[in-house]
Structures are given as C-alpha cells and as structure tokens.
N, C-alpha and C. Protein backbone atom coordinates (compact mmCIF):
# COMPACT_ATOMS: atom_id res chain seq x y z
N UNK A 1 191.85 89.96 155.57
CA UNK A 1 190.42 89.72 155.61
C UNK A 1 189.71 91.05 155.38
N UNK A 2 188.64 91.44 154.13
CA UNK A 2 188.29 92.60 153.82
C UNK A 2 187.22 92.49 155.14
N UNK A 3 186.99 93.70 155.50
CA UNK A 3 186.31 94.58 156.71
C UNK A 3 185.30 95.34 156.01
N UNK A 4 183.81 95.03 156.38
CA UNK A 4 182.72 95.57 156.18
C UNK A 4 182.07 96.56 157.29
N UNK A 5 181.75 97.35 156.22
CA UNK A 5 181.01 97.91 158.11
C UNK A 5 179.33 97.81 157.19
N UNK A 6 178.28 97.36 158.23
CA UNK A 6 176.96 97.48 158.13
C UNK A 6 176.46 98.34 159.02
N UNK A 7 175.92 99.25 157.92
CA UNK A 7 175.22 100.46 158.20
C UNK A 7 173.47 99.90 158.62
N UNK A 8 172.99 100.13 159.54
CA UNK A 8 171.48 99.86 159.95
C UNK A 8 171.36 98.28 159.68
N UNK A 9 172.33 97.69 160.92
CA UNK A 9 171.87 96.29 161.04
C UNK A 9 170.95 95.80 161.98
N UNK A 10 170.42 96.99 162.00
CA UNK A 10 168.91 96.73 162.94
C UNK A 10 167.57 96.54 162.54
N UNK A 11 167.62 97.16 160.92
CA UNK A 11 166.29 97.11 160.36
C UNK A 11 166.14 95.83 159.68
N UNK A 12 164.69 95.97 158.80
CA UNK A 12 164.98 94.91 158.46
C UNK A 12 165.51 94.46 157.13
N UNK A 13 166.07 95.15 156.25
CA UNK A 13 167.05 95.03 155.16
C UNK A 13 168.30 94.41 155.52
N UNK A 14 168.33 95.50 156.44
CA UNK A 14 170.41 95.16 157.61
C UNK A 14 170.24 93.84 158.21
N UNK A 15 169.43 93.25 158.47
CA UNK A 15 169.30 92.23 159.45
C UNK A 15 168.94 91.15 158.57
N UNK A 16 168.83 91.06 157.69
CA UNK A 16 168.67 90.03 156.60
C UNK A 16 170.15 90.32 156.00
N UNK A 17 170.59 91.31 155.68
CA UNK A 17 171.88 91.37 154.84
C UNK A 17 172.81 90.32 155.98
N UNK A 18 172.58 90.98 157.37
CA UNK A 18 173.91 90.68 157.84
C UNK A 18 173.45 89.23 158.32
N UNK A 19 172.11 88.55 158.12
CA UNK A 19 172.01 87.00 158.57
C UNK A 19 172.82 86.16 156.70
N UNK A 20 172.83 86.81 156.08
CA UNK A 20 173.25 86.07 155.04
C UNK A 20 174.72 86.25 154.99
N UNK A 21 175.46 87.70 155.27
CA UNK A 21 176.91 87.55 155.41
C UNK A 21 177.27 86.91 156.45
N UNK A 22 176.98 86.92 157.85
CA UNK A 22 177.51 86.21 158.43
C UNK A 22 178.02 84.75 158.01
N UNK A 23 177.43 84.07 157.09
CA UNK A 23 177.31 82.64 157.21
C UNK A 23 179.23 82.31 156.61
N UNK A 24 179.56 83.33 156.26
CA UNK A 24 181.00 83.51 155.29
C UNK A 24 181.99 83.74 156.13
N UNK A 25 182.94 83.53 156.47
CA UNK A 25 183.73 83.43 157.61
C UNK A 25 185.05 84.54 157.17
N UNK A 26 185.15 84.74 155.65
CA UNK A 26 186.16 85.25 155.38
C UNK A 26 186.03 87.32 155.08
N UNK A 27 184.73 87.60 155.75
CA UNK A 27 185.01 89.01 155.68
C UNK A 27 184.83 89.10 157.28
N UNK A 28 185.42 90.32 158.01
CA UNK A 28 184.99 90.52 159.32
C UNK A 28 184.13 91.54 158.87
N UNK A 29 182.76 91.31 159.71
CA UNK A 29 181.73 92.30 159.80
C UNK A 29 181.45 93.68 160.98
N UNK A 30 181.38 94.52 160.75
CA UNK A 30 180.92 95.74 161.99
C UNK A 30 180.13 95.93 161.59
N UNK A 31 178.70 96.39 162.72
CA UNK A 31 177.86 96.52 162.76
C UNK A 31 177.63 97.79 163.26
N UNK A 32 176.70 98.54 163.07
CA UNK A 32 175.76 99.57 163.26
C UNK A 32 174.27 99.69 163.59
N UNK A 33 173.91 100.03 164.49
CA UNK A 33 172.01 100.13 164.75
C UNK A 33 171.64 101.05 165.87
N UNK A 34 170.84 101.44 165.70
CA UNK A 34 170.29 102.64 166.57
C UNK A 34 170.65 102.06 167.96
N UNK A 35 170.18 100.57 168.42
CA UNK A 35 169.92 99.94 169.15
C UNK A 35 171.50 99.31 169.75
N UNK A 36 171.40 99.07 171.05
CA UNK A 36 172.94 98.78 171.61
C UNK A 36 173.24 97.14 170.60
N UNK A 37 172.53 96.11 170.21
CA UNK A 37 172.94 94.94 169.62
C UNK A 37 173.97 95.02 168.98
N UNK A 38 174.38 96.26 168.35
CA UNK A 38 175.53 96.30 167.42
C UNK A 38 176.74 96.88 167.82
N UNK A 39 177.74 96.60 166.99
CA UNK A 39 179.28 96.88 167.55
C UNK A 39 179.11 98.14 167.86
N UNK A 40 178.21 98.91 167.26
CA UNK A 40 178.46 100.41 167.27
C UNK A 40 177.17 101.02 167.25
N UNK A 41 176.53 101.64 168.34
CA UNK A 41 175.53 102.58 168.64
C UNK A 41 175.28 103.85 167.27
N UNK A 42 174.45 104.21 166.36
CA UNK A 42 174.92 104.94 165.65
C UNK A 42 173.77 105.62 165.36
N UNK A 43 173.65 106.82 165.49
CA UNK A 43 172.58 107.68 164.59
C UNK A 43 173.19 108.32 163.75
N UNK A 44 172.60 108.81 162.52
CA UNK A 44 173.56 109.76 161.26
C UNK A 44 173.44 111.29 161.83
N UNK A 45 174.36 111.56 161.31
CA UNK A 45 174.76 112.87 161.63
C UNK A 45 176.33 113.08 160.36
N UNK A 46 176.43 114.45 159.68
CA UNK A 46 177.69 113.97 158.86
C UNK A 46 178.85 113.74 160.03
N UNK A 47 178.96 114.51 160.96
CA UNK A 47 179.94 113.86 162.01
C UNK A 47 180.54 112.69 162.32
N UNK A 48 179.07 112.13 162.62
CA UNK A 48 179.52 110.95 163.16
C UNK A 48 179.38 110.00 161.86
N UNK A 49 179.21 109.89 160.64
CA UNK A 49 179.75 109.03 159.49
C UNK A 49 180.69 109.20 159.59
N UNK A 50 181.51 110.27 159.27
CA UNK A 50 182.76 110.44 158.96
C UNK A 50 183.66 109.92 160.59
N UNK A 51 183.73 110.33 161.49
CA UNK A 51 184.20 109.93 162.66
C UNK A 51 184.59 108.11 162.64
N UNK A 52 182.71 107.81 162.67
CA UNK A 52 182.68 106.17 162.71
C UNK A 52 183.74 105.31 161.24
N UNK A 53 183.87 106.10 160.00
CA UNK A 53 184.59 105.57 158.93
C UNK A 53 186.02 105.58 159.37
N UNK A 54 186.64 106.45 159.66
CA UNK A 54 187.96 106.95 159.87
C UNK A 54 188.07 105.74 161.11
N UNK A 55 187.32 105.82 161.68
CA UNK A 55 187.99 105.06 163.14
C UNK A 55 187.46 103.18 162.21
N UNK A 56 186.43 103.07 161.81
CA UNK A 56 186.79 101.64 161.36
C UNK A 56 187.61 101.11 160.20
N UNK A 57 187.85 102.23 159.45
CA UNK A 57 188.84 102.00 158.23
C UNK A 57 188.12 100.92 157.61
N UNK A 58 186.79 100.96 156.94
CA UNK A 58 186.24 99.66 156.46
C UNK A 58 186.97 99.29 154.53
N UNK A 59 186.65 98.27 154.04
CA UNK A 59 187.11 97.82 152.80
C UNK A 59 185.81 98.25 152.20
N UNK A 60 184.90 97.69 152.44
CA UNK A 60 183.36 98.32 152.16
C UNK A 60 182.35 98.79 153.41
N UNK A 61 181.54 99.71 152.83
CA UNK A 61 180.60 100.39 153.37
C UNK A 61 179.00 99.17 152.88
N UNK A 62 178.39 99.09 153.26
CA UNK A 62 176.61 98.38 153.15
C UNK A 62 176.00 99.42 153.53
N UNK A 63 175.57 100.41 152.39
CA UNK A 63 174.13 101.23 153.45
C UNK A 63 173.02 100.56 153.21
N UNK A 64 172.43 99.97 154.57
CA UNK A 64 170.83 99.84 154.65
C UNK A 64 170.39 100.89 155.46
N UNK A 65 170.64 101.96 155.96
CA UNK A 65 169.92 102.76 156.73
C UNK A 65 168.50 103.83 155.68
N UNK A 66 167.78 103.83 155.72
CA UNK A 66 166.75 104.50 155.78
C UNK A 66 165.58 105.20 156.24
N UNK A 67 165.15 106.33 156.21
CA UNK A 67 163.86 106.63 156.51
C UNK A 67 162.78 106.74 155.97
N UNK A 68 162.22 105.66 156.15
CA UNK A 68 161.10 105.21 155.27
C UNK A 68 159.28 105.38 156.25
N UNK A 69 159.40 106.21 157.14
CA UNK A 69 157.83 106.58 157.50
C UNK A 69 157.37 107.52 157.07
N UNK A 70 156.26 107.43 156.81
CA UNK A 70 155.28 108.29 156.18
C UNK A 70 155.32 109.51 157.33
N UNK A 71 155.61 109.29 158.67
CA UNK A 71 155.32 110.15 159.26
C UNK A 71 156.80 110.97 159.93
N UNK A 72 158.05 110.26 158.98
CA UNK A 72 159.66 111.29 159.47
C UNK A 72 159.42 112.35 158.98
N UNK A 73 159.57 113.49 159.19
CA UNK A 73 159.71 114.77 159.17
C UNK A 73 160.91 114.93 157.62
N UNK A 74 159.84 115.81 156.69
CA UNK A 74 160.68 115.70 155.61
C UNK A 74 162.29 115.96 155.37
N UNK A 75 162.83 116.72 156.48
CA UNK A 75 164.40 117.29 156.32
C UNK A 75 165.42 116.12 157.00
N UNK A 76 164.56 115.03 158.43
CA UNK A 76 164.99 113.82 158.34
C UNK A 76 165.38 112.97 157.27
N UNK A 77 164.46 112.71 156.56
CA UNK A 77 164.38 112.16 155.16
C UNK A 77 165.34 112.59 154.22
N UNK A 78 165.41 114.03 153.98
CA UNK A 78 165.90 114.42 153.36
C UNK A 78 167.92 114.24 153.78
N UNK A 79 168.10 114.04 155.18
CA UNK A 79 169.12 113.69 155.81
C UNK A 79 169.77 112.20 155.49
N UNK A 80 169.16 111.36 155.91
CA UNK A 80 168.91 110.27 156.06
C UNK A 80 169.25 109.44 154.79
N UNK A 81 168.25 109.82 153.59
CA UNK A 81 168.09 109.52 152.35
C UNK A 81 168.73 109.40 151.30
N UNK A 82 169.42 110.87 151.23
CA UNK A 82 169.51 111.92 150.43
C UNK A 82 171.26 111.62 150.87
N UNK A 83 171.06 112.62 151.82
CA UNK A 83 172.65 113.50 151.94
C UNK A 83 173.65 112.14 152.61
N UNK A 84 172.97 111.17 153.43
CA UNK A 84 173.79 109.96 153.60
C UNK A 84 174.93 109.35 152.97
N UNK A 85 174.21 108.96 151.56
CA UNK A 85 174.48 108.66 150.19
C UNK A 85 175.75 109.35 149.67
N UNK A 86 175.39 110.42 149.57
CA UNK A 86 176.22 111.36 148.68
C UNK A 86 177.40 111.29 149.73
N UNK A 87 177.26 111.46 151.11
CA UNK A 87 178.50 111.75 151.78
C UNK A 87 179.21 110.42 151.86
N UNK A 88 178.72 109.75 151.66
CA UNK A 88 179.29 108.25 151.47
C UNK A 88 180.41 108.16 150.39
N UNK A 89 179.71 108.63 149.44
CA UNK A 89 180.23 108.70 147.73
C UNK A 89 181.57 109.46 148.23
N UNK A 90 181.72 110.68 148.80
CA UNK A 90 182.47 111.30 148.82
C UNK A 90 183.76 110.46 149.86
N UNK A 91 183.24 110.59 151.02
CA UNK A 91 184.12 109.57 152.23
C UNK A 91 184.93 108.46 151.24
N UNK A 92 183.80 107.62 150.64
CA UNK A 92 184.83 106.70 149.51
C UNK A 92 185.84 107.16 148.89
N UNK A 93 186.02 107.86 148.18
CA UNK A 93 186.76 108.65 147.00
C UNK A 93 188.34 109.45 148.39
N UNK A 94 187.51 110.03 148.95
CA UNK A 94 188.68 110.51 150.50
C UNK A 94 189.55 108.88 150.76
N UNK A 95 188.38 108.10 151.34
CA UNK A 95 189.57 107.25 152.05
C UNK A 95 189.54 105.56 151.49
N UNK A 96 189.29 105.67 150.21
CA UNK A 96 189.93 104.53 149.58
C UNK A 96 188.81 103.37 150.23
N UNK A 97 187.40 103.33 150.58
CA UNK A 97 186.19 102.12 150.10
C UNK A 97 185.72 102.03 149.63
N UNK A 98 185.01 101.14 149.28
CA UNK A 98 183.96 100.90 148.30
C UNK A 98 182.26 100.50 149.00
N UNK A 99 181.45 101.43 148.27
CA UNK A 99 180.24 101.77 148.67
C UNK A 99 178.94 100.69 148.18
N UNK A 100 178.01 100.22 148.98
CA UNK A 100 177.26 99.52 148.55
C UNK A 100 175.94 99.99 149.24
N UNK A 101 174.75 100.70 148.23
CA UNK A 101 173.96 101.86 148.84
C UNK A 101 172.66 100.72 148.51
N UNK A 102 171.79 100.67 148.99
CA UNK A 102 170.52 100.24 148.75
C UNK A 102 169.49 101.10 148.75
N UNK A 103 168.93 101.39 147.35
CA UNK A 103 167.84 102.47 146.72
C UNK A 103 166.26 101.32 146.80
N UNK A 104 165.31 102.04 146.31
CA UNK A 104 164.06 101.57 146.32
C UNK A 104 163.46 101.72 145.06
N UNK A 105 162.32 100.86 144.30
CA UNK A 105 161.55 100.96 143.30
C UNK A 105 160.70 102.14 143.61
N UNK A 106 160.48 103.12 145.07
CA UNK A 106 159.61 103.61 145.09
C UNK A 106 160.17 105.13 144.91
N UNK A 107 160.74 105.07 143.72
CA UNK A 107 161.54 106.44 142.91
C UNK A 107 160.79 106.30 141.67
N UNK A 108 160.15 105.14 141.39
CA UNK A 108 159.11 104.71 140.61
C UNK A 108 157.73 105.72 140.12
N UNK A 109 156.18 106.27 139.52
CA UNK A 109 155.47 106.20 139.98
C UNK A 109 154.55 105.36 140.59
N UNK A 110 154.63 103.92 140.33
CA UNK A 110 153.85 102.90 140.55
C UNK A 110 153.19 102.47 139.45
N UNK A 111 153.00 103.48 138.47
CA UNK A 111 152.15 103.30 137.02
C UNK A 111 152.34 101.83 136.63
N UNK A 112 153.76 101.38 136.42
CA UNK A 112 154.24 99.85 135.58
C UNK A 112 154.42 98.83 136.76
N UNK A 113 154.06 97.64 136.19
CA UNK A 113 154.60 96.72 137.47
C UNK A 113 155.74 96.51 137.49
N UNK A 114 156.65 96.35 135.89
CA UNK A 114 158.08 96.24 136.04
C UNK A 114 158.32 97.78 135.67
N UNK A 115 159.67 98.12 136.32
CA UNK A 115 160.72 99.32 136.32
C UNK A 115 162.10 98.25 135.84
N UNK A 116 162.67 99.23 134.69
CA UNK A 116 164.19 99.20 134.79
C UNK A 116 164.79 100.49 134.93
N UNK A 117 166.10 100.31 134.25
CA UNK A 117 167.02 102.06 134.59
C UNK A 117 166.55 102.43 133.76
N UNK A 118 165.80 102.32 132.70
CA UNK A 118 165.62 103.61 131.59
C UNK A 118 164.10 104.14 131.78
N UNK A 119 163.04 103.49 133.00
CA UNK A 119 161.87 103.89 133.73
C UNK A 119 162.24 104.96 133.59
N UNK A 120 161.32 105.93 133.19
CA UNK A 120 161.42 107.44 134.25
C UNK A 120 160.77 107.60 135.64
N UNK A 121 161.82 107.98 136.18
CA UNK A 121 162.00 108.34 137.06
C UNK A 121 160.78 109.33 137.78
N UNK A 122 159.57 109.06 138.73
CA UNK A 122 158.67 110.31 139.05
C UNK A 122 157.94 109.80 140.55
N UNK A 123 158.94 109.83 141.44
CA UNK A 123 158.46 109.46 143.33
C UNK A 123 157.40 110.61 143.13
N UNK A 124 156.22 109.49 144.02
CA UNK A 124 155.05 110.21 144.73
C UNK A 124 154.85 110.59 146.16
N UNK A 125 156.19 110.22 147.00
CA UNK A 125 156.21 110.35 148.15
C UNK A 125 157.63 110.88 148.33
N UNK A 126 157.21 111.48 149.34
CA UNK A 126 159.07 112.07 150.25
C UNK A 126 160.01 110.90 149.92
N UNK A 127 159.52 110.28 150.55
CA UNK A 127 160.57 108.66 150.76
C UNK A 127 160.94 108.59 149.15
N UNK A 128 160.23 108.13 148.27
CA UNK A 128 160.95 108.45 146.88
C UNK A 128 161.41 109.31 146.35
N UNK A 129 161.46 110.67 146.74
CA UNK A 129 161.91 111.52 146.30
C UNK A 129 163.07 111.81 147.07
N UNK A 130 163.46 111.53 148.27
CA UNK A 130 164.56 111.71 149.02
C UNK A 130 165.55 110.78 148.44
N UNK A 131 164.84 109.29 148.47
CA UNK A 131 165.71 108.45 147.71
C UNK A 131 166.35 108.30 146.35
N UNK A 132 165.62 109.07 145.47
CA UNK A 132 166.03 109.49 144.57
C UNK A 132 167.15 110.18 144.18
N UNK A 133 167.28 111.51 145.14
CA UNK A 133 168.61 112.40 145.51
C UNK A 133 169.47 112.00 145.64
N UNK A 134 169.55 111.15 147.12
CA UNK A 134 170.41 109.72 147.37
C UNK A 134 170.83 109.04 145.65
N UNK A 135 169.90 108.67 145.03
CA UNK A 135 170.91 107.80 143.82
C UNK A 135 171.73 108.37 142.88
N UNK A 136 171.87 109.88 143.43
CA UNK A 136 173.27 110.53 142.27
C UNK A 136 174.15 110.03 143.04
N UNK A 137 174.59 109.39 143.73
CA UNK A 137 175.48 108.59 145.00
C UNK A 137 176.43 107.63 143.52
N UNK A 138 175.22 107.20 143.08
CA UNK A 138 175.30 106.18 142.29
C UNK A 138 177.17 106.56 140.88
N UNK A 139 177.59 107.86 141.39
CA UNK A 139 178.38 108.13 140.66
C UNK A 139 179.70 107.84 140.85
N UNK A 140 179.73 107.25 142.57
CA UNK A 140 180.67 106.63 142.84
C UNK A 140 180.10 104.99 143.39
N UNK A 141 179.13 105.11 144.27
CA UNK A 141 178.64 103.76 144.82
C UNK A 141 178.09 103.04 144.19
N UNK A 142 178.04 101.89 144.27
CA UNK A 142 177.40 100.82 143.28
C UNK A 142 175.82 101.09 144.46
N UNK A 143 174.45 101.21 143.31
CA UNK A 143 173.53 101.45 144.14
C UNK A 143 172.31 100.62 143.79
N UNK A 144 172.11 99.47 144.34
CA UNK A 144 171.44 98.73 144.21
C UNK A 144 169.87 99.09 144.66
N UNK A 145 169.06 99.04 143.90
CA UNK A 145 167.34 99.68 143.55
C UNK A 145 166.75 98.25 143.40
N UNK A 146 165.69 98.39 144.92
CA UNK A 146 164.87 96.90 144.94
C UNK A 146 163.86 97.25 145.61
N UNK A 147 162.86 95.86 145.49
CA UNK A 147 162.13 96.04 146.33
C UNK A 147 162.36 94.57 147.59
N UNK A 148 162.67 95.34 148.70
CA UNK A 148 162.55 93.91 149.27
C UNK A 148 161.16 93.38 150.19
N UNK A 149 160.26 94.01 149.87
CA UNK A 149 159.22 93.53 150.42
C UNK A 149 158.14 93.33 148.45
N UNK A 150 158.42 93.39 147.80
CA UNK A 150 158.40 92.63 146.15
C UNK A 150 156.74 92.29 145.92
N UNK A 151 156.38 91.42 145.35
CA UNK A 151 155.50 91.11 144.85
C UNK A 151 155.46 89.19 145.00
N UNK A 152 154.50 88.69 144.18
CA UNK A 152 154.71 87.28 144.35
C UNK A 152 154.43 86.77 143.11
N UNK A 153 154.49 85.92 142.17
CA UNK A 153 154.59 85.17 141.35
C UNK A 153 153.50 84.13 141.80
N UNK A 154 152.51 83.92 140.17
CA UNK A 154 151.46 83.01 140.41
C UNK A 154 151.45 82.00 141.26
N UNK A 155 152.68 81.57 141.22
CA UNK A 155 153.14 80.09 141.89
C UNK A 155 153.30 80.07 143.15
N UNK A 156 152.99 81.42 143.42
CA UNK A 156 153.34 81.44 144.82
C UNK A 156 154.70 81.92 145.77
N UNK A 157 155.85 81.66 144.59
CA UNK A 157 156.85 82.34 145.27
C UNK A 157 157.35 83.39 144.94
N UNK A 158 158.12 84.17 146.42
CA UNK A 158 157.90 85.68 146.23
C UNK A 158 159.01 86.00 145.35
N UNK A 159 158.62 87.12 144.63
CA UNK A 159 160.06 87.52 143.84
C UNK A 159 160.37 88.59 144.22
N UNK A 160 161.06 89.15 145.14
CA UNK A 160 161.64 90.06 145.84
C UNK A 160 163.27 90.11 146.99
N UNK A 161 163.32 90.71 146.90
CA UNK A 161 165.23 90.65 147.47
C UNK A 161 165.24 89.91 148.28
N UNK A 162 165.09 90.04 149.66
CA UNK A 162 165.47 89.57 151.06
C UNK A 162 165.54 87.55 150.50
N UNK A 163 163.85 87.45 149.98
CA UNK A 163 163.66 85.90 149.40
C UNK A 163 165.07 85.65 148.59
N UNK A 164 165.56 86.25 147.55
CA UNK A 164 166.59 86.08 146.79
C UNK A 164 168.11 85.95 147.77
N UNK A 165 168.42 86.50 148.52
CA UNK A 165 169.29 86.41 149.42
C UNK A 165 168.98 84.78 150.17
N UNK A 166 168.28 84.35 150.90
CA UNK A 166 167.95 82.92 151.38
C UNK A 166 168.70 81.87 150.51
C-alpha cells in the first residue's frame, strides 16, 4: 500500500486534499499540521523535514504547506516557500519519493486573466516571489500551479481547484 505523507493538513488546501484522498482506501495517509489533529505535530525547519521523511519513509510527499500572509516576515516566506521545495527535490532524489509541490498563479503579474507555462513570469508580492524560487523544485517534483480560491464562470460555477477536486 503506497504511503503518503501530507504536508499542512491543516490549512485549507491540505484539508481539502486530504478530505478527497481519504475517500480511497488503498493509499495509507500521514498527516502533518501545526495543530495536534495530525499524526504528526510539525513546523518546518530543514531538520525536522528531513528527520520527519527518514522516520516515515513515505512513497510520496503532498506539499500544501505555505506562507501566504501579507504580514509573515519575508525570510519566513522565504523558508517556507522557497527553500521547502527545493529541499524536498533534493530529500526525493536521496531517498527514493516522489514529490507533489503545490505552486500559485500569484508568480503571475495579474495583468492576464488566463496564465499558462510560457506566461512570464513577474510576482508582485513576497508570497509570489518566494513561490516562485520554490518552482525550480519543479526539476525534480511534479509542481502543480493553481489557484484554489479561482474565479467563477458566468454560469455561476467556480472554476478553481479545491471545486475541481469535489
């Protein structure tokens, strides 16, 4: 049975990811959140990634963890964001998982309503620009770039991730 570990199943990306995996009986899930709810108490630190990987031996990694306030302290961000990612990429390649990173449209400037990969690339905020750093990750992790709080469609329904997961 492949073994996941979910990274920030407290927010609300992680907590939608992990209400939709659960429903599948055939991966075992570990959990992570600031907050005691999860298998595993966790703040980042490179320590304790690496510590918490080695001791769960996962098949895949889920990062939803982010710092996304306007008001985290930019070298948080820059922690968090950024260097998460990359140490992920690396941990993979060390001990044989596979990485599943969740990036943001807001690496974007906002100029277009649609972005693809050949957008250029120009964050107006920390948070996009940290996240950005974070997506050279993308050289080992598969790094999925969304918005999950999206937009809506005339009709009314939303077209954005979390909805797409349901």
């Amino acid at each position: 049975m492949p073994k996941i570990l979910l990274l920030g199943s407290g927010g609300l990306l992680g907590s939608n990811i992990l209400h939709e995996i659960s429903k599948y009986k055939d991966f075992q899930v570990i959990t992570t959140a600031r907050e005691s709810h999860a298998n595993y108490k966790f703040n980042y630190s490179p320590r304790n990634l690496a510590n918490l990987i080695k001791h769960v031996r996962p098949d895949f990694v889920i990062n939803c963890i982010a710092a996304t306030s306007a008001d985290t302290p930019f070298n948080t961000s820059l922690k968090v964001n950024s260097l998460l990612p990359i140490q992920l990429a690396v941990l993979s390649r060390q001990l044989g998982f596979q990485v599943i990173h969740f990036s943001t449209n807001a690496v974007f400037s906002g100029n277009k309503k649609i972005n693809t990969e050949s957008t250029f690339a120009l964050p107006r905020t920390y948070y996009g620009i940290t996240k950005l750093f974070g997506d050279i990750s993308a050289l080992q992790n598969t790094v999925l770039r969304t918005s999950f709080i999206g937009d809506s469609q005339s009709d009314g329904n939303p077209r954005n991730f979390l909805n797409k997961l349901r």
